[in-house]
Structure formats: C-alpha cells, structure tokens
PDB file of N, CA and C in Angstrom:
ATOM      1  N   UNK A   1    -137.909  80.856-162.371  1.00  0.00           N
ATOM      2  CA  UNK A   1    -137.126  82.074-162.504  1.00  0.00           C
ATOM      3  C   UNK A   1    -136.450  82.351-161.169  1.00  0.00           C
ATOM      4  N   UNK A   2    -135.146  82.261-161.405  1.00  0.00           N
ATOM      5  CA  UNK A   2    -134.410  83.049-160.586  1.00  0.00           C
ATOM      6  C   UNK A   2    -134.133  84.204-159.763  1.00  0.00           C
ATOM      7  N   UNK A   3    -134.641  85.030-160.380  1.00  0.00           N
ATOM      8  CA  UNK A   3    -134.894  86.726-160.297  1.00  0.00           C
ATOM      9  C   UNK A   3    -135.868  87.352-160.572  1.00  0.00           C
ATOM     10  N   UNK A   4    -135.792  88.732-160.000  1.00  0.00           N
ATOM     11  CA  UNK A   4    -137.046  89.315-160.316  1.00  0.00           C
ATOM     12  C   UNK A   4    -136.747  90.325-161.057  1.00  0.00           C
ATOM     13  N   UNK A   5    -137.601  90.736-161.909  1.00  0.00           N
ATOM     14  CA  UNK A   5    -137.580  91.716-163.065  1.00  0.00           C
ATOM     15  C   UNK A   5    -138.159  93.209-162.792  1.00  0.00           C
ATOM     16  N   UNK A   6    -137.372  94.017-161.974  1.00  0.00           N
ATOM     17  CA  UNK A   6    -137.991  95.413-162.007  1.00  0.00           C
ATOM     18  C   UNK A   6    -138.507  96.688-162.750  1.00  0.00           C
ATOM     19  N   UNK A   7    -138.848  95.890-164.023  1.00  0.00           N
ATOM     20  CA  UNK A   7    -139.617  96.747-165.001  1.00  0.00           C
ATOM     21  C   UNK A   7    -141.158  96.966-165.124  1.00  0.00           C
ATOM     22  N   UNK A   8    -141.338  97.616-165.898  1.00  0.00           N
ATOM     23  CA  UNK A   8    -143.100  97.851-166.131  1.00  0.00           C
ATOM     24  C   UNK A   8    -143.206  97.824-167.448  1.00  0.00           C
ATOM     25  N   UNK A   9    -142.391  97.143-168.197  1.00  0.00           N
ATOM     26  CA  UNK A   9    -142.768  97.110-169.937  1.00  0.00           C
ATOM     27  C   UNK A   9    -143.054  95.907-169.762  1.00  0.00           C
ATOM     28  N   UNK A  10    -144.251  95.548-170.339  1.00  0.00           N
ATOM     29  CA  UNK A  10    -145.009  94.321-170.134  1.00  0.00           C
ATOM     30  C   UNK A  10    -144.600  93.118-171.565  1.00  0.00           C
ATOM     31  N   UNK A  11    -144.082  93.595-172.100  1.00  0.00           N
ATOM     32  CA  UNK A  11    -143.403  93.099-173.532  1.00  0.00           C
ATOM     33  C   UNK A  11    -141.831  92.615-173.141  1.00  0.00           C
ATOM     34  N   UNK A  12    -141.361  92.716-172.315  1.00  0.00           N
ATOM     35  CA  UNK A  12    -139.898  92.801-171.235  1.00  0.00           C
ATOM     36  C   UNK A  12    -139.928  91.836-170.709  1.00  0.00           C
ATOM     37  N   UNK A  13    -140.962  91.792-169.858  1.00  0.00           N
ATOM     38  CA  UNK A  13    -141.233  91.241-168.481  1.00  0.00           C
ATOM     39  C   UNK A  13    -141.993  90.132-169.229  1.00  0.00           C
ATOM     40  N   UNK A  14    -142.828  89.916-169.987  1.00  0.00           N
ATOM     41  CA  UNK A  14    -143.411  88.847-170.642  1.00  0.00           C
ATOM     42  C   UNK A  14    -141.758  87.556-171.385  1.00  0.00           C
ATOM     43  N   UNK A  15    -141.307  88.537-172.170  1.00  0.00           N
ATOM     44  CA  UNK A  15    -139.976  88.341-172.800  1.00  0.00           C
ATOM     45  C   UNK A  15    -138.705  87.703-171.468  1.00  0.00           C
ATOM     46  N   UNK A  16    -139.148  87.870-170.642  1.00  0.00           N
ATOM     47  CA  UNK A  16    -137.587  88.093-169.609  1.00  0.00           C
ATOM     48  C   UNK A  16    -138.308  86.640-168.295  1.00  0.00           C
ATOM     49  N   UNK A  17    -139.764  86.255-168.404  1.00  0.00           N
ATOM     50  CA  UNK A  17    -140.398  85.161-168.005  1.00  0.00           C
ATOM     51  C   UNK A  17    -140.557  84.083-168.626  1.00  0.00           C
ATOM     52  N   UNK A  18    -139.828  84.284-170.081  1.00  0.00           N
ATOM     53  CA  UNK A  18    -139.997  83.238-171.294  1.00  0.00           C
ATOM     54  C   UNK A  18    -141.744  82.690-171.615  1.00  0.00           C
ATOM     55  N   UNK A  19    -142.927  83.486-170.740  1.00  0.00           N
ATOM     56  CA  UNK A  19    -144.185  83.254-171.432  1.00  0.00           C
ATOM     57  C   UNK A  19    -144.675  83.595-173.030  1.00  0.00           C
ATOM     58  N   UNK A  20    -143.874  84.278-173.694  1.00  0.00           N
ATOM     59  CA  UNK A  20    -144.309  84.993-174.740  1.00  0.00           C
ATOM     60  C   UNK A  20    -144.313  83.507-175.641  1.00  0.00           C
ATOM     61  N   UNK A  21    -142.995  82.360-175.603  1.00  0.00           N
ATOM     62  CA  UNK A  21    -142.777  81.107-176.113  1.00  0.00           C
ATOM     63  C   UNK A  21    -144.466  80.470-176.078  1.00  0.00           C
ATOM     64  N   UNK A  22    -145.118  80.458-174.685  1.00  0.00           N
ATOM     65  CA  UNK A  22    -146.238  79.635-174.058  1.00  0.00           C
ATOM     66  C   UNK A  22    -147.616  80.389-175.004  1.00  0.00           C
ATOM     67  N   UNK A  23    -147.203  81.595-175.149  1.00  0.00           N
ATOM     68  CA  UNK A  23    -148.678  82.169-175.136  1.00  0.00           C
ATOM     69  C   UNK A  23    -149.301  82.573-176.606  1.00  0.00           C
ATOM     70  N   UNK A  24    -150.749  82.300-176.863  1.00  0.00           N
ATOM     71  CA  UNK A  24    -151.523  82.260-178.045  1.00  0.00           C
ATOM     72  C   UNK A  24    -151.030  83.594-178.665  1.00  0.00           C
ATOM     73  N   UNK A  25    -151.376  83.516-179.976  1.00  0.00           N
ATOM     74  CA  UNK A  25    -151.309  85.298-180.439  1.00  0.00           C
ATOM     75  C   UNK A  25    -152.384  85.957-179.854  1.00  0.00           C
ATOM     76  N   UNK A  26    -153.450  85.835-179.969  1.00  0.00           N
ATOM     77  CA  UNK A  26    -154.790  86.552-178.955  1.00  0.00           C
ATOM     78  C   UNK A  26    -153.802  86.986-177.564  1.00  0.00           C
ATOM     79  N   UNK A  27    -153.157  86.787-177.105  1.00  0.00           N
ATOM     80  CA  UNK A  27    -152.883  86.935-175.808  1.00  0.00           C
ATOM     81  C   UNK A  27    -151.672  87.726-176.162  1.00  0.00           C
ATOM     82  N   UNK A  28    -150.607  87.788-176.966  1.00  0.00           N
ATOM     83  CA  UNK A  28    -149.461  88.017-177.315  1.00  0.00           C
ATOM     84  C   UNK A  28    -150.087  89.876-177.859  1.00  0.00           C
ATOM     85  N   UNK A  29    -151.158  89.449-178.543  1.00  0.00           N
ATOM     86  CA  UNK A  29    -151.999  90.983-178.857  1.00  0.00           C
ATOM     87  C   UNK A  29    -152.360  91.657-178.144  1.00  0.00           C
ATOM     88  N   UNK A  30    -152.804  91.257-176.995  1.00  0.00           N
ATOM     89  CA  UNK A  30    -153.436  91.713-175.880  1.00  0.00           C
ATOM     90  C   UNK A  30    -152.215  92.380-174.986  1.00  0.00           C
ATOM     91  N   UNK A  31    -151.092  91.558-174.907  1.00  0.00           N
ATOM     92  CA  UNK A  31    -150.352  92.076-174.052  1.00  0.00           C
ATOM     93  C   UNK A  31    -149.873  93.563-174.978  1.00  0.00           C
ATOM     94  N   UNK A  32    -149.753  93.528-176.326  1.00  0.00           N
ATOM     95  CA  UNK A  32    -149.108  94.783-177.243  1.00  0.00           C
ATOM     96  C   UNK A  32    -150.122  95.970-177.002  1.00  0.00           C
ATOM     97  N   UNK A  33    -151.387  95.612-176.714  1.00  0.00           N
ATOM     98  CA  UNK A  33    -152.430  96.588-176.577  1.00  0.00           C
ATOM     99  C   UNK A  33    -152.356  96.794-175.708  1.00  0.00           C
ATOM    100  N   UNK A  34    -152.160  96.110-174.379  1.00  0.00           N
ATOM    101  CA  UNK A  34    -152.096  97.270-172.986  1.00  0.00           C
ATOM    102  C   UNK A  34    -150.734  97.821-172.674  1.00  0.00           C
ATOM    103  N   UNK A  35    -149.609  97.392-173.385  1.00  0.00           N
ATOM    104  CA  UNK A  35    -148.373  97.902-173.056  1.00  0.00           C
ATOM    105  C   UNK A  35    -148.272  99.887-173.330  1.00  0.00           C
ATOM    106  N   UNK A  36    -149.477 100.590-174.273  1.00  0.00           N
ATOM    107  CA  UNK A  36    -149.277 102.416-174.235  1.00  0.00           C
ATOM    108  C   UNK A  36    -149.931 102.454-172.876  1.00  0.00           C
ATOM    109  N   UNK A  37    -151.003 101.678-173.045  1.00  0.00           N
ATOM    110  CA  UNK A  37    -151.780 102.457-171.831  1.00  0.00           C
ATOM    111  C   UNK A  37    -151.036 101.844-170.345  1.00  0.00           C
ATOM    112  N   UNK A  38    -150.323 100.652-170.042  1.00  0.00           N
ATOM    113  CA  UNK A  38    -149.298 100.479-168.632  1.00  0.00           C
ATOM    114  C   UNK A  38    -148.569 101.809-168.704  1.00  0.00           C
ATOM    115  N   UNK A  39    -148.359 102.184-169.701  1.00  0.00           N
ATOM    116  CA  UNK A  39    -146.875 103.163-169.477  1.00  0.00           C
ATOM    117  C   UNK A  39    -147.388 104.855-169.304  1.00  0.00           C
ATOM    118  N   UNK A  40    -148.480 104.910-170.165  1.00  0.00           N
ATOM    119  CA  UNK A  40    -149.275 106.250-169.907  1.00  0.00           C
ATOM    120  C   UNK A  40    -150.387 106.750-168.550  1.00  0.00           C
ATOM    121  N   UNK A  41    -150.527 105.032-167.499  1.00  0.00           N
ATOM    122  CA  UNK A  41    -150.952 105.567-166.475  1.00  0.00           C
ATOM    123  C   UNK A  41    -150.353 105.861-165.655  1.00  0.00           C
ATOM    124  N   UNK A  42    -148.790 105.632-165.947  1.00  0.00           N
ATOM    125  CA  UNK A  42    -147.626 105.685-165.009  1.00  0.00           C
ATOM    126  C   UNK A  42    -147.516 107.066-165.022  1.00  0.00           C
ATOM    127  N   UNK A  43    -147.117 107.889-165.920  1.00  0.00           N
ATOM    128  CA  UNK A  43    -147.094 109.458-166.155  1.00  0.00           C
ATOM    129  C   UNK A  43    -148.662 110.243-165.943  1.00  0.00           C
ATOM    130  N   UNK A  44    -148.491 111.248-164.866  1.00  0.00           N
ATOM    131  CA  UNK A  44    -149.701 111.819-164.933  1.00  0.00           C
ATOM    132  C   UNK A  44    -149.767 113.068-166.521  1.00  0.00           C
ATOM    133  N   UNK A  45    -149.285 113.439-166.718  1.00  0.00           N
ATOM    134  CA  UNK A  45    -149.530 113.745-168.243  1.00  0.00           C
ATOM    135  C   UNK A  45    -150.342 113.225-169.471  1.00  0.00           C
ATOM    136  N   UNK A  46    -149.870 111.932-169.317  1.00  0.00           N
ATOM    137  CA  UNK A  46    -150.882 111.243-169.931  1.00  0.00           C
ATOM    138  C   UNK A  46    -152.441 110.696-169.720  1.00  0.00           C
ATOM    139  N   UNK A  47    -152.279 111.178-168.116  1.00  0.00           N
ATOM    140  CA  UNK A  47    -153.753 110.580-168.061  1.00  0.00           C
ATOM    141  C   UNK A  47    -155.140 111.047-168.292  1.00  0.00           C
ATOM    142  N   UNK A  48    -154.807 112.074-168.842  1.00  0.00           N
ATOM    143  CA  UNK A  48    -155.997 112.678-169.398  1.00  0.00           C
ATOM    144  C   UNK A  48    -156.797 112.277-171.305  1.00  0.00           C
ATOM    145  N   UNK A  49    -155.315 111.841-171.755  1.00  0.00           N
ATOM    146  CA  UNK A  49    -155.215 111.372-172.830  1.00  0.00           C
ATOM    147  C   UNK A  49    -155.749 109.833-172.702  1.00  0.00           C
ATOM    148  N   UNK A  50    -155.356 109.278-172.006  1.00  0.00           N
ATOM    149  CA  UNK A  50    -155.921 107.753-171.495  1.00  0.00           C
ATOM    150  C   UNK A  50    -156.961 107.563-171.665  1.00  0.00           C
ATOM    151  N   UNK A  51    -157.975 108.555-170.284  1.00  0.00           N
ATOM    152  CA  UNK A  51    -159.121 108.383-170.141  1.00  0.00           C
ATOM    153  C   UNK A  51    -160.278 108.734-171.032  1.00  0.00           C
ATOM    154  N   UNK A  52    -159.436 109.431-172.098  1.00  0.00           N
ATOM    155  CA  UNK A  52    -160.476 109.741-173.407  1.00  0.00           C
ATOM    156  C   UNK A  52    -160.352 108.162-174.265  1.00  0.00           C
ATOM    157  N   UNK A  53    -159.699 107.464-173.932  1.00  0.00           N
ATOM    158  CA  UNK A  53    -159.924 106.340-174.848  1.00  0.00           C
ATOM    159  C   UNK A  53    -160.477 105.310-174.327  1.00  0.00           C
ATOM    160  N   UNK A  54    -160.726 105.388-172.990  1.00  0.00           N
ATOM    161  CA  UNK A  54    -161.627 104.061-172.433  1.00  0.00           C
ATOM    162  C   UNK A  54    -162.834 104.606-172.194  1.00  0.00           C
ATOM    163  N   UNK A  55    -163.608 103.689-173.083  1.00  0.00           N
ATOM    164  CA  UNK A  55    -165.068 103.331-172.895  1.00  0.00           C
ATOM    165  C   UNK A  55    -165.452 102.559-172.154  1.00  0.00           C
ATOM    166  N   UNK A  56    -166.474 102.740-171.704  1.00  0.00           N
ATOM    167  CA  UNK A  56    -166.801 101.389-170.772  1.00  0.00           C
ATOM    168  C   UNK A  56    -166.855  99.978-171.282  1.00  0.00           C
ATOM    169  N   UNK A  57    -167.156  99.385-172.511  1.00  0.00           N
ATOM    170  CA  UNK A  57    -166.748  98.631-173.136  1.00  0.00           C
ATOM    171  C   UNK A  57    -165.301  98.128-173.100  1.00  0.00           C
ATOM    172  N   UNK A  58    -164.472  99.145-173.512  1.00  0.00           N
ATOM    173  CA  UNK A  58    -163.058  99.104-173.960  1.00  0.00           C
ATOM    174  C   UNK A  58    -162.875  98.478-172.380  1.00  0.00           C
ATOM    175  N   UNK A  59    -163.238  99.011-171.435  1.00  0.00           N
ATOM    176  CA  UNK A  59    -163.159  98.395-169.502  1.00  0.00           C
ATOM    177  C   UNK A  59    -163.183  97.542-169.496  1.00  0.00           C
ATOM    178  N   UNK A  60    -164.270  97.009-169.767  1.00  0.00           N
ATOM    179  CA  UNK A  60    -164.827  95.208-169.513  1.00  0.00           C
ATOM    180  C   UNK A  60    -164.176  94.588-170.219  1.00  0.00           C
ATOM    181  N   UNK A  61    -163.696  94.714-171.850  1.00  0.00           N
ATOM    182  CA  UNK A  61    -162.725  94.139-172.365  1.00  0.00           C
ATOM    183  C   UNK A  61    -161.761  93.938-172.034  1.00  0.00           C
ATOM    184  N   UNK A  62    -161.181  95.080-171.217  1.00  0.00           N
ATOM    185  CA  UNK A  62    -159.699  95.068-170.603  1.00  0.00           C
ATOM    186  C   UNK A  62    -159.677  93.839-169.750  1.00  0.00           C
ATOM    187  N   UNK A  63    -160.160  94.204-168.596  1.00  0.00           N
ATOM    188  CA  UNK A  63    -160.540  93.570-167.318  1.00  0.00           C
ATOM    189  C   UNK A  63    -160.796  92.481-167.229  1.00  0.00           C
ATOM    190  N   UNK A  64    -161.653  91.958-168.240  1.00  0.00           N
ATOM    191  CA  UNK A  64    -162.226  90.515-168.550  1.00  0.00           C
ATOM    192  C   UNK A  64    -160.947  89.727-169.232  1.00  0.00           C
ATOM    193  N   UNK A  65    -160.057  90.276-170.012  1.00  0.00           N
ATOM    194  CA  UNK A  65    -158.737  89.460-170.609  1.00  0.00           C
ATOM    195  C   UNK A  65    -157.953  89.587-169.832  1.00  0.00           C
ATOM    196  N   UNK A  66    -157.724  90.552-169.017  1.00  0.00           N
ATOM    197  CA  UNK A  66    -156.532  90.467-167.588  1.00  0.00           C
ATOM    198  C   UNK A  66    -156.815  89.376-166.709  1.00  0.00           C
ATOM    199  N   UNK A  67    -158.033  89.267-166.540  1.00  0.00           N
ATOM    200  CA  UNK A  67    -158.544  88.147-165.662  1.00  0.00           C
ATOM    201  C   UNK A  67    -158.233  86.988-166.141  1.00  0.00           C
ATOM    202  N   UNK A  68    -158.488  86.590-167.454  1.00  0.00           N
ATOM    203  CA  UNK A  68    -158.125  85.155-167.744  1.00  0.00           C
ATOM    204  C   UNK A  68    -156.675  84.879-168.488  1.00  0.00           C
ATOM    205  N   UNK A  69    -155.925  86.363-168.257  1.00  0.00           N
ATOM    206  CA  UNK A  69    -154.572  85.850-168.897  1.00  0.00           C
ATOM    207  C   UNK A  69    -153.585  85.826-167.631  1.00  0.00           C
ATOM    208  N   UNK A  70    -154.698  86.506-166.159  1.00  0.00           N
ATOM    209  CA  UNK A  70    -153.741  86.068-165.144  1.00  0.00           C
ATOM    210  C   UNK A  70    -154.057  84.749-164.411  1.00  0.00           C
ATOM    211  N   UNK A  71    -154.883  84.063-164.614  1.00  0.00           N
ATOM    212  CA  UNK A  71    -155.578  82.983-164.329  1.00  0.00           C
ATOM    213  C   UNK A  71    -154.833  81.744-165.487  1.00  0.00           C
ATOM    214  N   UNK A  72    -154.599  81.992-166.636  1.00  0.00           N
ATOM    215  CA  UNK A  72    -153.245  81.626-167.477  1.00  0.00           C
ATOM    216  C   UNK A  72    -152.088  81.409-166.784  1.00  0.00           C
ATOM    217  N   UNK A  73    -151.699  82.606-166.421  1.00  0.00           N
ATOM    218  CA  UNK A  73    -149.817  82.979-165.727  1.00  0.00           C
ATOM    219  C   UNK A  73    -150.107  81.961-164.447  1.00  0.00           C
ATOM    220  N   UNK A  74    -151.122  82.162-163.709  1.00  0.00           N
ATOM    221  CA  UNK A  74    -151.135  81.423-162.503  1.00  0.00           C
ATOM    222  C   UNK A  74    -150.874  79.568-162.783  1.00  0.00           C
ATOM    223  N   UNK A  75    -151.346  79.539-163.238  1.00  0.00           N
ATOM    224  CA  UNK A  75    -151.392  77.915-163.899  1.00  0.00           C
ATOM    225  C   UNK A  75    -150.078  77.562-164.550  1.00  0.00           C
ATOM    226  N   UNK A  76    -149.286  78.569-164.971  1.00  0.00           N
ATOM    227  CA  UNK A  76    -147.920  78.425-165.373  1.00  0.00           C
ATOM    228  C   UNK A  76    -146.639  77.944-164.640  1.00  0.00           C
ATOM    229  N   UNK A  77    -146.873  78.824-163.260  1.00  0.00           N
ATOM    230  CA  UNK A  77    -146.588  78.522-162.181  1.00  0.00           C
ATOM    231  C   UNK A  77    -145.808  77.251-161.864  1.00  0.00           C
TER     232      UNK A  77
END
C-alpha cells in the first residue's frame, strides 16, 4: 500500500487494505463486531453504554481475537 488511510471504520480500512479478500469469515465477523464498539469508544457519550456490555468474558474474547488477527495482519506484511 501506497498510502495511508486516516479513518477509524474498521470495515474501510480492512476494505481500503484489500485484507477483507485474505480473511476467513470468523475474522470478517469479528471485525463487524468490534466496528459499534471502535466507534462508541471514540464518543464519550457512548461510553457508558459500552461499558454495560462488556463482561469480563466478552474482554478476553475481545482481546484474545485482536491478538491473533493482529498476529494475522502482521504476517501479511
């Protein structure tokens, strides 16, 4: 890639890196599921609404698929 992409829609920026072509549906899901909550920690308004939906579970889930879908992107490289 040529350029850099100054957005925060992760569906964009996935789309605008041509990974979405590379990547499993598990991962393609994953990215659709964190794309409310990227955009609702950006606004403090929302973050009260946020934090009622993460469980500590829902955490480790997060965290644990960020980890191996950036450990993915890295290898793309």
């Amino acid at each position: 890639m040529n350029y850099k992409l100054y957005i925060h829609n992760l569906i964009r920026l996935n789309e605008g890196c041509g990974l979405e072509k590379l990547m499993t549906e598990e991962q393609l899901d994953f990215i659709d599921m964190m794309m409310p909550l990227n955009i609702e920690a950006r606004y403090p308004s929302y973050k009260d609404e946020l934090f009622k939906t993460l469980t500590a579970e829902r955490c480790r889930y997060i965290v644990e698929t960020t980890k191996k879908i950036f450990v993915w992107i890295k290898d793309k490289l």
